[in-house]
Structure formats: structure tokens, C-alpha cells
C-alpha atoms as a PDB file:
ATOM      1  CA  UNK A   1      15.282  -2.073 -16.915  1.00  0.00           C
ATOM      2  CA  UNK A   2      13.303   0.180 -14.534  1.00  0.00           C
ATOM      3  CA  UNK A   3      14.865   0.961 -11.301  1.00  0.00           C
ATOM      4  CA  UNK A   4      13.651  -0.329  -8.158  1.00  0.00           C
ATOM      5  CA  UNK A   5      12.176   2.133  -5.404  1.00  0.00           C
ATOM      6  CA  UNK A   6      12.282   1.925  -1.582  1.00  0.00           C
ATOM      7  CA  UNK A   7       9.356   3.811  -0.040  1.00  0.00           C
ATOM      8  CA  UNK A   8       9.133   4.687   3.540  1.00  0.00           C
ATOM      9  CA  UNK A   9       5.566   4.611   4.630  1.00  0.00           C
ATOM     10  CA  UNK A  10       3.499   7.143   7.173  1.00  0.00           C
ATOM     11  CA  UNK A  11       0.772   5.171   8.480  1.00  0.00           C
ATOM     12  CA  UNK A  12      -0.594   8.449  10.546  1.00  0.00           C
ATOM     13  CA  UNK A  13      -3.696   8.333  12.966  1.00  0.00           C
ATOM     14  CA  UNK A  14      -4.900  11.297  14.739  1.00  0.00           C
ATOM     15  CA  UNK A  15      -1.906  13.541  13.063  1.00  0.00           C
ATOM     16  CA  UNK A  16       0.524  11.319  14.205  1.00  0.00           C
ATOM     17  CA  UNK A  17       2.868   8.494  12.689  1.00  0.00           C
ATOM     18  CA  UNK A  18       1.961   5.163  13.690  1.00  0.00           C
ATOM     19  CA  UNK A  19       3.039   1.561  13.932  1.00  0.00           C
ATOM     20  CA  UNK A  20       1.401  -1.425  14.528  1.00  0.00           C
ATOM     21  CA  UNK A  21       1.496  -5.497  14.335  1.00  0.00           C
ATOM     22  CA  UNK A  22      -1.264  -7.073  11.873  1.00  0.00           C
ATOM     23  CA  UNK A  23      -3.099  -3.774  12.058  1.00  0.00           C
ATOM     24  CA  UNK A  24      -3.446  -3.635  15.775  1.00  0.00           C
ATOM     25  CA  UNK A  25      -1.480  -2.343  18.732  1.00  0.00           C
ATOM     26  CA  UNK A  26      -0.496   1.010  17.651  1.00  0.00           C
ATOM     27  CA  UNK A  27       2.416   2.563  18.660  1.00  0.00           C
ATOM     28  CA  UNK A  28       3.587   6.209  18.253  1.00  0.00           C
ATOM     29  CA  UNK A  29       6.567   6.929  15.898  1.00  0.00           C
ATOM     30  CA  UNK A  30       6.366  10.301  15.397  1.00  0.00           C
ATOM     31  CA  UNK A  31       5.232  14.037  13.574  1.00  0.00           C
ATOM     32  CA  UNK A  32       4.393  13.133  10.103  1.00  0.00           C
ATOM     33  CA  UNK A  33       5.704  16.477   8.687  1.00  0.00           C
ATOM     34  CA  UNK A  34       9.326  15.926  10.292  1.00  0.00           C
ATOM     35  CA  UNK A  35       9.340  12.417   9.148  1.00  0.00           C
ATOM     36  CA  UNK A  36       8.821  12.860   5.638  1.00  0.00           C
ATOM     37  CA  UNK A  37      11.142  15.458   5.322  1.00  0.00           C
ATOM     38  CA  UNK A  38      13.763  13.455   6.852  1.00  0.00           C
ATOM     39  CA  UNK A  39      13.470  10.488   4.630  1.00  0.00           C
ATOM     40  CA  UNK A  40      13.201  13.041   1.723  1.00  0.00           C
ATOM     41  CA  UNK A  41      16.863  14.016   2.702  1.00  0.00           C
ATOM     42  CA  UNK A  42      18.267  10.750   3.359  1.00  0.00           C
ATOM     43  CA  UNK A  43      17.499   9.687  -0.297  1.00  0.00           C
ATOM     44  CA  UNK A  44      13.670   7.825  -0.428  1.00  0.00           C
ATOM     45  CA  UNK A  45      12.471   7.364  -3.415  1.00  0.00           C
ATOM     46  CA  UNK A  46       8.522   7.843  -2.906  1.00  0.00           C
ATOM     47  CA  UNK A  47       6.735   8.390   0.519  1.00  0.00           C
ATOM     48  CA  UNK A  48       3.281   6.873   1.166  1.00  0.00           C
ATOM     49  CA  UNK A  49       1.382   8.936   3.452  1.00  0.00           C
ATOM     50  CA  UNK A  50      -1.846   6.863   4.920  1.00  0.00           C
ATOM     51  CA  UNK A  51      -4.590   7.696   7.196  1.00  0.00           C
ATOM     52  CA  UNK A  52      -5.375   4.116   8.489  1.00  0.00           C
ATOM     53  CA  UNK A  53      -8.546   4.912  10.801  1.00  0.00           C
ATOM     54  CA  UNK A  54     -10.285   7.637   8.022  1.00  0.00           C
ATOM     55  CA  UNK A  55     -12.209   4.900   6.073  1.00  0.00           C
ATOM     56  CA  UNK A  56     -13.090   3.337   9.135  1.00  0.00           C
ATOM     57  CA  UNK A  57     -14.033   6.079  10.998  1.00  0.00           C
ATOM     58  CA  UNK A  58     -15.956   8.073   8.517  1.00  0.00           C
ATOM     59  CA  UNK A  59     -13.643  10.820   8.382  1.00  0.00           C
ATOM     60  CA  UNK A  60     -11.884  12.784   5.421  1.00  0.00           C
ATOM     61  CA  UNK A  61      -8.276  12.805   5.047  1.00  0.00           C
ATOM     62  CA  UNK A  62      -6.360  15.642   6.799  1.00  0.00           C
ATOM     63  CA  UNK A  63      -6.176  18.083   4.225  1.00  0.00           C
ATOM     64  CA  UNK A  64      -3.785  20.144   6.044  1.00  0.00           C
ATOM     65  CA  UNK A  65      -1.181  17.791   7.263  1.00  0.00           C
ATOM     66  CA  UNK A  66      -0.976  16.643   3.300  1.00  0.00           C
ATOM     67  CA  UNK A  67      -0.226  20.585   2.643  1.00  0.00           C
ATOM     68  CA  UNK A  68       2.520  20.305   4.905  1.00  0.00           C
ATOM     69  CA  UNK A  69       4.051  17.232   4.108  1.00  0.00           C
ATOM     70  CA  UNK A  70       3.749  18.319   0.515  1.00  0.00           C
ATOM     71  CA  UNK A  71       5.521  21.587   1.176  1.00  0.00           C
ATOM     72  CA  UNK A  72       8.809  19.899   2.743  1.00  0.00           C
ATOM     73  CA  UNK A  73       9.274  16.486   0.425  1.00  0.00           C
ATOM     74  CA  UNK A  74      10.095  16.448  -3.237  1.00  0.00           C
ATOM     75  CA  UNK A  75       9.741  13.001  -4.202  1.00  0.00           C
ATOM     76  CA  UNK A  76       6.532  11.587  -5.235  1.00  0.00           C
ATOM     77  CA  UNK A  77       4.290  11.464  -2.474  1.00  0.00           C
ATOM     78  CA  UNK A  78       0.759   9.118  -2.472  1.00  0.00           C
ATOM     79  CA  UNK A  79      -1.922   9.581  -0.101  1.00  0.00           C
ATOM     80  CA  UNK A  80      -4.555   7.712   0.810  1.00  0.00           C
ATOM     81  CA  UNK A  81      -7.214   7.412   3.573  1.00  0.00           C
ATOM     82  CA  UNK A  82     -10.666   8.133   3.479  1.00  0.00           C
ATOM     83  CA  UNK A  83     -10.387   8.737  -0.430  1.00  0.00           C
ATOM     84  CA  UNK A  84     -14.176   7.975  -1.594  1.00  0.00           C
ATOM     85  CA  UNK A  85     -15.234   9.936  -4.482  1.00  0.00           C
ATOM     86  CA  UNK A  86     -13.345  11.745  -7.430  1.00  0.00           C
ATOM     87  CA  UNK A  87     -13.116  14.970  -4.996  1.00  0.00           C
ATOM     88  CA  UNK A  88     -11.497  13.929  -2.416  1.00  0.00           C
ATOM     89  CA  UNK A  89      -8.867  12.770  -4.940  1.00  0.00           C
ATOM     90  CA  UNK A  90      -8.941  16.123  -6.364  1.00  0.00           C
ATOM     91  CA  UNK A  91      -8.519  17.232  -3.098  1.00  0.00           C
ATOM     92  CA  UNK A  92      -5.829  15.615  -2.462  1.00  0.00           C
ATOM     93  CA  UNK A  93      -3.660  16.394  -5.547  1.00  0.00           C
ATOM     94  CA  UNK A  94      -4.608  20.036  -5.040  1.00  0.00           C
ATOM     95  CA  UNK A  95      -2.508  19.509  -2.071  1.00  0.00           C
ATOM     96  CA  UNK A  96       0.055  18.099  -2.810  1.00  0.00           C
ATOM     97  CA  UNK A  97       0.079  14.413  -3.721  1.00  0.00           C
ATOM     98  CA  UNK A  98       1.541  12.884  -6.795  1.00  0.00           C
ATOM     99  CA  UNK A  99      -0.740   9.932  -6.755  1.00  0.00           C
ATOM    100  CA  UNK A 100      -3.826   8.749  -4.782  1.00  0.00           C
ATOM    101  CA  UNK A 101      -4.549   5.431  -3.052  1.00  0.00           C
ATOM    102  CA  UNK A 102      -8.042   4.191  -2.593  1.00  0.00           C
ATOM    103  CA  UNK A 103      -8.931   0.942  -1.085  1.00  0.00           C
ATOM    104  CA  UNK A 104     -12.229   0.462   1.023  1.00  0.00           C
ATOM    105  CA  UNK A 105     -14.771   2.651  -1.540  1.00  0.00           C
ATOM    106  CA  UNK A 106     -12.851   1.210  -4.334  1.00  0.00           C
ATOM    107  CA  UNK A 107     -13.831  -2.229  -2.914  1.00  0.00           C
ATOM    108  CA  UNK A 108     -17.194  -0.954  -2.350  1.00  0.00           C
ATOM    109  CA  UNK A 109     -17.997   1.004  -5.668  1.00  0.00           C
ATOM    110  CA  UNK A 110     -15.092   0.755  -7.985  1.00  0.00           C
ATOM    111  CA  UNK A 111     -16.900   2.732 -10.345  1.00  0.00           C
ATOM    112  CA  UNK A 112     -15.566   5.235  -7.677  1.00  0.00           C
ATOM    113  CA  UNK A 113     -12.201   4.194  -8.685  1.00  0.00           C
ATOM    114  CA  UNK A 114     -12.485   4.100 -12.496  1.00  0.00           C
ATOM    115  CA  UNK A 115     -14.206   7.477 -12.228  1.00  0.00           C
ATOM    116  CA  UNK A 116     -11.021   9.099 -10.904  1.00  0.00           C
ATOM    117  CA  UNK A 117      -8.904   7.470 -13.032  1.00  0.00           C
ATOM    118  CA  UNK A 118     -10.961   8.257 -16.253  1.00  0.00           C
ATOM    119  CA  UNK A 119     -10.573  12.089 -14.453  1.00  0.00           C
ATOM    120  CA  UNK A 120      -6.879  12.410 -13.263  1.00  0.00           C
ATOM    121  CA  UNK A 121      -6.005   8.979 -15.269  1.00  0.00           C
ATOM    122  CA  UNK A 122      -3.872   6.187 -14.012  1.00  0.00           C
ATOM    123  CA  UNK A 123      -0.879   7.320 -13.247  1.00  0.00           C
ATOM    124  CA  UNK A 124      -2.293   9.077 -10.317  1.00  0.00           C
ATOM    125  CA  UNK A 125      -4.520   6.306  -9.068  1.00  0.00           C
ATOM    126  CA  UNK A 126      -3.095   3.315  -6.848  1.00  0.00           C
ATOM    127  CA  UNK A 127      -5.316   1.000  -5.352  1.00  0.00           C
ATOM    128  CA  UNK A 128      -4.338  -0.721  -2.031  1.00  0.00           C
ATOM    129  CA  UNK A 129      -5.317  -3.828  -1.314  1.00  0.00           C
ATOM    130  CA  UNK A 130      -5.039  -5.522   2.312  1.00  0.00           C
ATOM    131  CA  UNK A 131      -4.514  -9.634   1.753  1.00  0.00           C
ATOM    132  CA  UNK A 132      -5.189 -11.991   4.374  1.00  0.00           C
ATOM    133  CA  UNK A 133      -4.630 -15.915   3.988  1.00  0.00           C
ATOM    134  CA  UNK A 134      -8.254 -17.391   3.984  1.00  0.00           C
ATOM    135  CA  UNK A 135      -8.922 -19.605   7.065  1.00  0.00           C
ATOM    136  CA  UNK A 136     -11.337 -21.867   7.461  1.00  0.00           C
ATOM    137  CA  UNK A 137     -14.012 -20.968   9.815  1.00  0.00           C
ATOM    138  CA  UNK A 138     -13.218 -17.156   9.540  1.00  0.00           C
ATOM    139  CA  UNK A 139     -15.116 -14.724  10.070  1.00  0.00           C
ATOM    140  CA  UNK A 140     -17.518 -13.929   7.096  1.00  0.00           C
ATOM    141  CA  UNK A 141     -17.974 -11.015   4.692  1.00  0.00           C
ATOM    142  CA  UNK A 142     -21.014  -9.007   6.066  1.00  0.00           C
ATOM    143  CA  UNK A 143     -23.857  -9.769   3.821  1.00  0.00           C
ATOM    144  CA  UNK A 144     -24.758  -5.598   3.005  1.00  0.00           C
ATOM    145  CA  UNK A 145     -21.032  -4.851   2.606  1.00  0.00           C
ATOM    146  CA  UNK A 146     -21.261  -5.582  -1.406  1.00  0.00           C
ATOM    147  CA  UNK A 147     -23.958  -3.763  -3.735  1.00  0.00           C
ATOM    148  CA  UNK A 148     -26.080  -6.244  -5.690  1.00  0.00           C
ATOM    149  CA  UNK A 149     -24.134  -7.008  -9.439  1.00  0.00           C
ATOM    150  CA  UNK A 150     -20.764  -6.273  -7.581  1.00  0.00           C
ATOM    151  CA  UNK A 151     -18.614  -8.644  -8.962  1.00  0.00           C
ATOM    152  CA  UNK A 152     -17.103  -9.479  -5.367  1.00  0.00           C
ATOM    153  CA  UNK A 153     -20.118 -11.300  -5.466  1.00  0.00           C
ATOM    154  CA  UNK A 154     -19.513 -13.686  -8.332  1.00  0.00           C
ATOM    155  CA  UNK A 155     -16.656 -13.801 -10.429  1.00  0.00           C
ATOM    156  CA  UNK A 156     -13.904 -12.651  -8.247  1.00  0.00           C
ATOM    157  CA  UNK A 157     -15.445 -14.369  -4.730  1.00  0.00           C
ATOM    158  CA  UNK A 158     -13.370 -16.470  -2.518  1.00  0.00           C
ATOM    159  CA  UNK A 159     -13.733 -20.147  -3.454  1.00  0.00           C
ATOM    160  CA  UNK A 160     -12.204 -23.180  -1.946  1.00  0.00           C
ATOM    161  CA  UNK A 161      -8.999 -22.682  -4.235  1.00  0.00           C
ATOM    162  CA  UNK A 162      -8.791 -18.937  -3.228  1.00  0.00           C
ATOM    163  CA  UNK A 163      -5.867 -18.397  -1.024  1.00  0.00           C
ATOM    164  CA  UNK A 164      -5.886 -14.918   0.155  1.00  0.00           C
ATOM    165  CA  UNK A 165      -8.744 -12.636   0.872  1.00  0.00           C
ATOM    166  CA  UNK A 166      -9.391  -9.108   0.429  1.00  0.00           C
ATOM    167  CA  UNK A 167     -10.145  -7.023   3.916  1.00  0.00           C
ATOM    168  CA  UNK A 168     -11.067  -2.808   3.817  1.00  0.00           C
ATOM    169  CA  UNK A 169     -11.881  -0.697   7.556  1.00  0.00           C
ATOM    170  CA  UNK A 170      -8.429  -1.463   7.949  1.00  0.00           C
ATOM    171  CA  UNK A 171      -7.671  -4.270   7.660  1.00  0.00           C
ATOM    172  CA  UNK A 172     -11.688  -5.077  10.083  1.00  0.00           C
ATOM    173  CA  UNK A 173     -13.397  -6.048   7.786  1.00  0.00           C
ATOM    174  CA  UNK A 174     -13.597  -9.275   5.580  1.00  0.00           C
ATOM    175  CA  UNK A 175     -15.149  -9.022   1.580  1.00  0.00           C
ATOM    176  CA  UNK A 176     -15.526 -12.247   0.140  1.00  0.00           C
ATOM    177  CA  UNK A 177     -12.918 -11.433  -2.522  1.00  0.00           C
ATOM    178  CA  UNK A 178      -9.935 -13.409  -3.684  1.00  0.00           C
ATOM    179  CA  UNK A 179      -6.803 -10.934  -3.864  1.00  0.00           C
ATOM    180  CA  UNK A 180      -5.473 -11.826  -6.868  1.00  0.00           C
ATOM    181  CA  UNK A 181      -8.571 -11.618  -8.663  1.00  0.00           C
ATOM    182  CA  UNK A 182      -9.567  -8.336  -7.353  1.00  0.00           C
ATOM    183  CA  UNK A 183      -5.823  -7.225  -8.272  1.00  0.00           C
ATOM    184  CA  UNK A 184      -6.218  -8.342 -11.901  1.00  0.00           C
ATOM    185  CA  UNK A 185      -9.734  -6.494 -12.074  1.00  0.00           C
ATOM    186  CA  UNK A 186      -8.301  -3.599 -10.953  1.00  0.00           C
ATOM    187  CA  UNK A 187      -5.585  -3.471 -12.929  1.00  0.00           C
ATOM    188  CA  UNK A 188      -8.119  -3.664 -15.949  1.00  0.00           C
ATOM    189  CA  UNK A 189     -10.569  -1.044 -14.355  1.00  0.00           C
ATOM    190  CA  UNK A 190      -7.751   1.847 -14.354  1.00  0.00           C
ATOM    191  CA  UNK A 191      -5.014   1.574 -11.311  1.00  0.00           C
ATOM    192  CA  UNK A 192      -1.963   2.581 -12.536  1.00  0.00           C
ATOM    193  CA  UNK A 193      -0.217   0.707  -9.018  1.00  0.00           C
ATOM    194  CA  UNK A 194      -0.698  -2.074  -6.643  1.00  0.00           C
ATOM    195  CA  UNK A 195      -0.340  -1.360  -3.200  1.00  0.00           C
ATOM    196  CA  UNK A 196       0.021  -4.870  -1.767  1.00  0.00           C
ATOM    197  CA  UNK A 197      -0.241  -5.109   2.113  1.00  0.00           C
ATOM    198  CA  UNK A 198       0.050  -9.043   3.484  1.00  0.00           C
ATOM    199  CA  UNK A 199      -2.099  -8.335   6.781  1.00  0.00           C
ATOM    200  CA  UNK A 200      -0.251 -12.061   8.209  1.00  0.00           C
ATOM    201  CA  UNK A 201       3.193 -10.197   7.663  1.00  0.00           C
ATOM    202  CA  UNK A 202       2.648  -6.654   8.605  1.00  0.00           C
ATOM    203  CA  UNK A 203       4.889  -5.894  11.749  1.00  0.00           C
ATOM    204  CA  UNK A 204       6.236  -9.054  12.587  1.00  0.00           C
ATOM    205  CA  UNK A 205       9.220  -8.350  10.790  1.00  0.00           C
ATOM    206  CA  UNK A 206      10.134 -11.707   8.994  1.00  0.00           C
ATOM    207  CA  UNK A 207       9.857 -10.692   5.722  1.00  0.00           C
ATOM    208  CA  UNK A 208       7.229 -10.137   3.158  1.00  0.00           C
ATOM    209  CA  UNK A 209       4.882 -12.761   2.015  1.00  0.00           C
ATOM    210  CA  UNK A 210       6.381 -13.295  -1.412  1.00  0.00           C
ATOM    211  CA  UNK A 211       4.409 -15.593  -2.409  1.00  0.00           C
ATOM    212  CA  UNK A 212       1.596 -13.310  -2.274  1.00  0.00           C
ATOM    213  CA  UNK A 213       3.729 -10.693  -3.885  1.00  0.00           C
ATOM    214  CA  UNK A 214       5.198 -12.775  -6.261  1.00  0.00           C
ATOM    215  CA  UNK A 215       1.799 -14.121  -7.951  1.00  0.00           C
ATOM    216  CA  UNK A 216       0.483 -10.612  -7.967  1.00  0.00           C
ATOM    217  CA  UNK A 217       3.098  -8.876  -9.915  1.00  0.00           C
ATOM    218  CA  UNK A 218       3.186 -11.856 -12.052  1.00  0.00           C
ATOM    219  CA  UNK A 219      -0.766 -11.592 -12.742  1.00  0.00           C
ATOM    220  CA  UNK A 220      -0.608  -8.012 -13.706  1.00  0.00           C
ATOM    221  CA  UNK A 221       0.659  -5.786 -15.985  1.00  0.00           C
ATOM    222  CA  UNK A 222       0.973  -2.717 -13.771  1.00  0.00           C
ATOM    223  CA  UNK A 223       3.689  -2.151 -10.887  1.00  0.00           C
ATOM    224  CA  UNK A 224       3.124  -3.717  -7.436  1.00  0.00           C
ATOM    225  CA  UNK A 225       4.749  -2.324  -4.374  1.00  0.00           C
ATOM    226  CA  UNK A 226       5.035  -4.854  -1.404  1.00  0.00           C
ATOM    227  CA  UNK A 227       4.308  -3.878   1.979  1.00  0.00           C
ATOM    228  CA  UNK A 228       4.246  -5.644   4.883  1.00  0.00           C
ATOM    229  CA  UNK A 229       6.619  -7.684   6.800  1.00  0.00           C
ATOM    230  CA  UNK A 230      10.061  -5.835   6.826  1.00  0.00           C
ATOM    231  CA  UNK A 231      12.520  -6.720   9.023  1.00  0.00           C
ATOM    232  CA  UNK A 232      15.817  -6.073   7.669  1.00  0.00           C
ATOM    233  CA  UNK A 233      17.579  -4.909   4.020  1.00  0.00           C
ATOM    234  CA  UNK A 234      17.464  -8.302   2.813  1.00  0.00           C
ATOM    235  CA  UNK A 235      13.642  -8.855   3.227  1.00  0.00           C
ATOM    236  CA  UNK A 236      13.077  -5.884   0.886  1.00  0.00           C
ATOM    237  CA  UNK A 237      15.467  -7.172  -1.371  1.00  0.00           C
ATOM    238  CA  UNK A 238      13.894 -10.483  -1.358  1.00  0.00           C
ATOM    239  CA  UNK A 239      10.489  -8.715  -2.723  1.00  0.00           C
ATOM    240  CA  UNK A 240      11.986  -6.773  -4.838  1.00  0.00           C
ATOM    241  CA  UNK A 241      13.910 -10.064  -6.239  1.00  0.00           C
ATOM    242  CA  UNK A 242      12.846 -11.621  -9.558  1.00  0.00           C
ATOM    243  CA  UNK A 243      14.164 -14.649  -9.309  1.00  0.00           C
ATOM    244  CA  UNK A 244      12.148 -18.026  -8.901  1.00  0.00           C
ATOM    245  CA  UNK A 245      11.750 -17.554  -5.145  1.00  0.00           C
ATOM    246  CA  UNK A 246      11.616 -13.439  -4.905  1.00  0.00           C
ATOM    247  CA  UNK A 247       8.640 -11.317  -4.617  1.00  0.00           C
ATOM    248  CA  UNK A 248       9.021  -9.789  -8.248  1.00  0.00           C
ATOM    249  CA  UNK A 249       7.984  -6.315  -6.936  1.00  0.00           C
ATOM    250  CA  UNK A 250       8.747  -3.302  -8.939  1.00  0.00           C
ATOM    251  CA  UNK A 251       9.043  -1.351  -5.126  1.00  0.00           C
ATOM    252  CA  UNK A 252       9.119  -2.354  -1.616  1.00  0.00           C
ATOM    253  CA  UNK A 253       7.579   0.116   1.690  1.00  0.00           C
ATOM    254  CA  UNK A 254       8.672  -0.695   4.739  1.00  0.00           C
ATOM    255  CA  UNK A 255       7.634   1.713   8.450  1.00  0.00           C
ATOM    256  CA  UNK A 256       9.101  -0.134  11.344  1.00  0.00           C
ATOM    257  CA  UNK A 257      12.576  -0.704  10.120  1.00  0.00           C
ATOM    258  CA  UNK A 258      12.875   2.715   8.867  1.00  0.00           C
ATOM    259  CA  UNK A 259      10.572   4.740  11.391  1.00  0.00           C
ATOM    260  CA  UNK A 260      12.910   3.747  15.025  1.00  0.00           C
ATOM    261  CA  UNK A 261      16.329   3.786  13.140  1.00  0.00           C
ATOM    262  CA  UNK A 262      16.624  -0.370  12.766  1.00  0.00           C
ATOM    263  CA  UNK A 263      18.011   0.828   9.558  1.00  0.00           C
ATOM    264  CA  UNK A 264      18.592   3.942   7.124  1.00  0.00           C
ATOM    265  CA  UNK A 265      17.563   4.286   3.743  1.00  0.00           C
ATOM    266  CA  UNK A 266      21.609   4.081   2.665  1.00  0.00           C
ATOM    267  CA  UNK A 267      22.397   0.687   4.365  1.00  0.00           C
ATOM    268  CA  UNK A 268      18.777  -0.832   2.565  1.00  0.00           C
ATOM    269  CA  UNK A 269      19.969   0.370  -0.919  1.00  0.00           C
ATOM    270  CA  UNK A 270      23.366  -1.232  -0.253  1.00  0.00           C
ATOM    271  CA  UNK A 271      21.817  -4.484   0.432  1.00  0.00           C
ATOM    272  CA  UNK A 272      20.123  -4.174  -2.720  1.00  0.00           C
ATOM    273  CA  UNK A 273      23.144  -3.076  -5.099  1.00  0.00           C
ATOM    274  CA  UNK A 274      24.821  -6.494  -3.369  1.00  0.00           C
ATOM    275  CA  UNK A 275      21.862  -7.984  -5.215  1.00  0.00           C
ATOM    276  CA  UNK A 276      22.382  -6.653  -8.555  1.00  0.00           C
ATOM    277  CA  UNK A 277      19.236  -4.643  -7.872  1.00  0.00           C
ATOM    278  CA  UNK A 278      18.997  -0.957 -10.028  1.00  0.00           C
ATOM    279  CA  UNK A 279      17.962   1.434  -7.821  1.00  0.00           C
ATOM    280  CA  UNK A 280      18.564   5.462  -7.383  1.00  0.00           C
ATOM    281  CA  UNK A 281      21.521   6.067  -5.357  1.00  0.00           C
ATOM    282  CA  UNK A 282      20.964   7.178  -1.503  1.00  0.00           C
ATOM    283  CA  UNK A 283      22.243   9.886  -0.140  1.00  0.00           C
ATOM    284  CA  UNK A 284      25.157  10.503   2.085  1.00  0.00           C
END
């Protein structure tokens, strides 16, 4: 049985560590550099480091702050954020990252995507994927955003049955795609993870949609981590849960909780050994 991972997340705009609620209303948390190597200490299993305004703003990843994260955290570290071409993810593991998240250009052109992980190969490649619950009368996919033949355009569209939709800008801009089908297309394209985000959960602090999480993980054969929604210990347990009502997630990343001390990294992995959850052991 594989163990289960908690990952403290960086979502970091303009060099700094951020927080928001449904991708919106930003609040400072602090240095980037200081925070991972604080949760490195305290027993983390992986850090995800994210630039959330580089794919929307045109703008590479930070190169630099990834050399210095890098430099002061030995766990596995993915980055993502601007990541649009084999390069940058090249780039990126030059400097330091274990594994590499693309979501916008892999929406866009996942040839993109399979390119890298035909290059680096799967392990390294994650693919995140921002899920929104479809609402009628919503605002509609722009009608450029999608190449002609993309299969966002067909097979794996949003129909009446489709539940939740895939968004990329962060979390701006709506595609037309149904989540879980994108997520099992991916999968078979080359990800070797699922980052799953539930954009109705993220920083409300209720808990994780599971049932988002939990008909992912089931769909695919690679590891999901769900993100999105943590309030407390239990919530992550509850995703990480494989019972009939748990989120059947193979790791769970949490910011808020972790980021202005709600909770440590040691009283989270208790919660989940009450739970009969495997997991590393935090540290003292």
C-alpha cells in the first residue's frame, strides 16, 4: 500500500506567497524561499510551488526564486506556472524541480504536454487541472481559445450530463471541457499526476469536493492529489479516504491551513494515522 502525502502548496505572485478564495482576493502569506524551507523541516512530504498569474499574464516562471527554493528543500518539489513548451520544463528541472505542472498550454496544445513527457517522461510531468461545477447560463468558452481538431471540441466537450468544467488563466477562463474527460485523456497522453483544484472549494475551507476527487481518482490510473477546500486535518483526511464517501486521493495540498499556522504539518498527519491512513512520519 503506497503511503499517503500531505503537500503544502506556494501559490506565489509577484515573488510572494499568496492566498486567495475561489481564485480571487489575494492575500499575502509570505517569502516563498522561507516558507518552503520551513515546511521542509517540519516534515512535508512534497511542496508545490505555483506561479498563479504567469499563464495569465504572459510571463515565464521565476527562474530564480525556483533556484532558491530548490537550494533550501529536499523533498520533491513541482513547479508550475507559465510552463508552455518542453524548455521551459527543462528549465525548470535545471533548477531545481522534481516534477513539472502544466495546465493552460496543456489545455491549449497538449501536444505541448506529451512532448515533454515523451522528453523528461512522466514521472516528471503533472498536469493541473482547475474544475468548476457547470452552471447553467455561464459564461461560455471563447470561441478562438481551442485550435481546430482539438478534441475539447468534440469528444471531451461539456454536454448536458457533464458536471464539472475545465477553466486555465487561472482559474478566468472557461474551455468547454468536461473534467473528468480531460483527466482521463491526459492520463492517456503522458501525465504521470493529477493536480485536481475544485475552483467552488478553494479557500472557503469546508472541505474538498470529494465527489469531484473521488470520480477522478477512480477514472484514472495515475495518482491524483486534491486541492482545494482545506479547512482542518479531517478534510484532508476525508480526500485522502477510500472509503465509499472519501475522496480516494493518493495526496492532499492544502495553503491556508498550513500557510497562517491554523495547523502544523504534525497535528494533520495525526489526524490521518487516527484514520488508519499510511503516511511518512512528521517531524518533531
Amino acid at each position: 500500500m503506497l503511503t499517503k502525502r500531505i503537500i503544502p502548496c506556494l501559490d506565489v505572485n509577484a515573488g510572494r506567497v499568496v492566498k486567495g478564495v475561489s481564485f480571487v482576493d489575494l492575500r499575502d502569506a509570505g517569502d516563498p524561499v522561507e516558507m518552503a524551507a520551513f515546511y521542509d523541516r517540519e516534515g512535508a512530504d512534497e511542496l508545490v510551488f505555483l506561479d498563479i498569474t504567469a499563464s495569465s499574464d504572459n510571463r515565464d516562471t521565476i527562474i530564480d526564486v525556483v533556484k532558491r527554493v530548490s537550494e533550501k528543500v529536499f523533498i520533491p518539489l513541482t513547479v508550475g506556472g507559465g510552463v508552455r513548451t518542453s524548455g521551459d520544463v527543462r528549465n525548470l528541472l535545471n533548477a531545481g524541480a522534481d516534477k513539472v505542472s502544466m495546465n493552460t498550454a496543456a489545455v491549449i496544445t497538449p501536444s505541448a504536454f506529451a512532448e515533454a513527457a515523451d522528453a523528461f517522461g512522466c514521472q516528471c510531468m503533472v498536469v493541473a487541472i482547475d474544475a468548476r461545477r457547470t452552471q447553467q447560463g455561464g459564461a461560455l468558452a471563447p470561441a478562438d481559445l481551442l485550435p481546430a481538431g482539438h478534441p475539447g471540441k468534440d469528444e471531451i466537450a461539456i454536454n448536458p450530463d457533464s458536471i464539472w468544467e475545465v477553466f486555465v488563466h487561472g482559474g478566468r477562463t472557461p474551455t468547454g471541457i468536461d473534467a473528468v474527460k480531460w483527466a482521463r485523456y491526459m492520463a492517456e497522453l503522458g501525465a504521470g499526476e493529477v493536480l485536481l483544484t475544485s475552483m467552488d472549494a478553494d479557500g472557503h475551507k469546508d472541505g474538498y469536493d470529494l465527489e469531484l476527487t473521488r470520480i477522478i481518482s477512480d477514472a484514472i490510473h495515475i495518482p491524483v492529489i486534491a486541492s482545494g477546500g482545506a479547512g482542518s486535518p479531517s478534510h484532508l483526511a476525508d480526500a485522502l479516504d477510500g472509503g465509499e464517501n472519501g475522496g480516494h486521493a493518493d495526496a492532499a495540498l492544502a495553503a491556508s491551513i498550513f500557510h497562517f499556522g491554523h495547523f502544523s504539518i504534525a497535528e494533520t498527519k495525526q489526524e490521518l494515522v487516527k484514520r488508519n491512513l499510511l503516511m511518512r512520519e512528521a517531524h518533531d
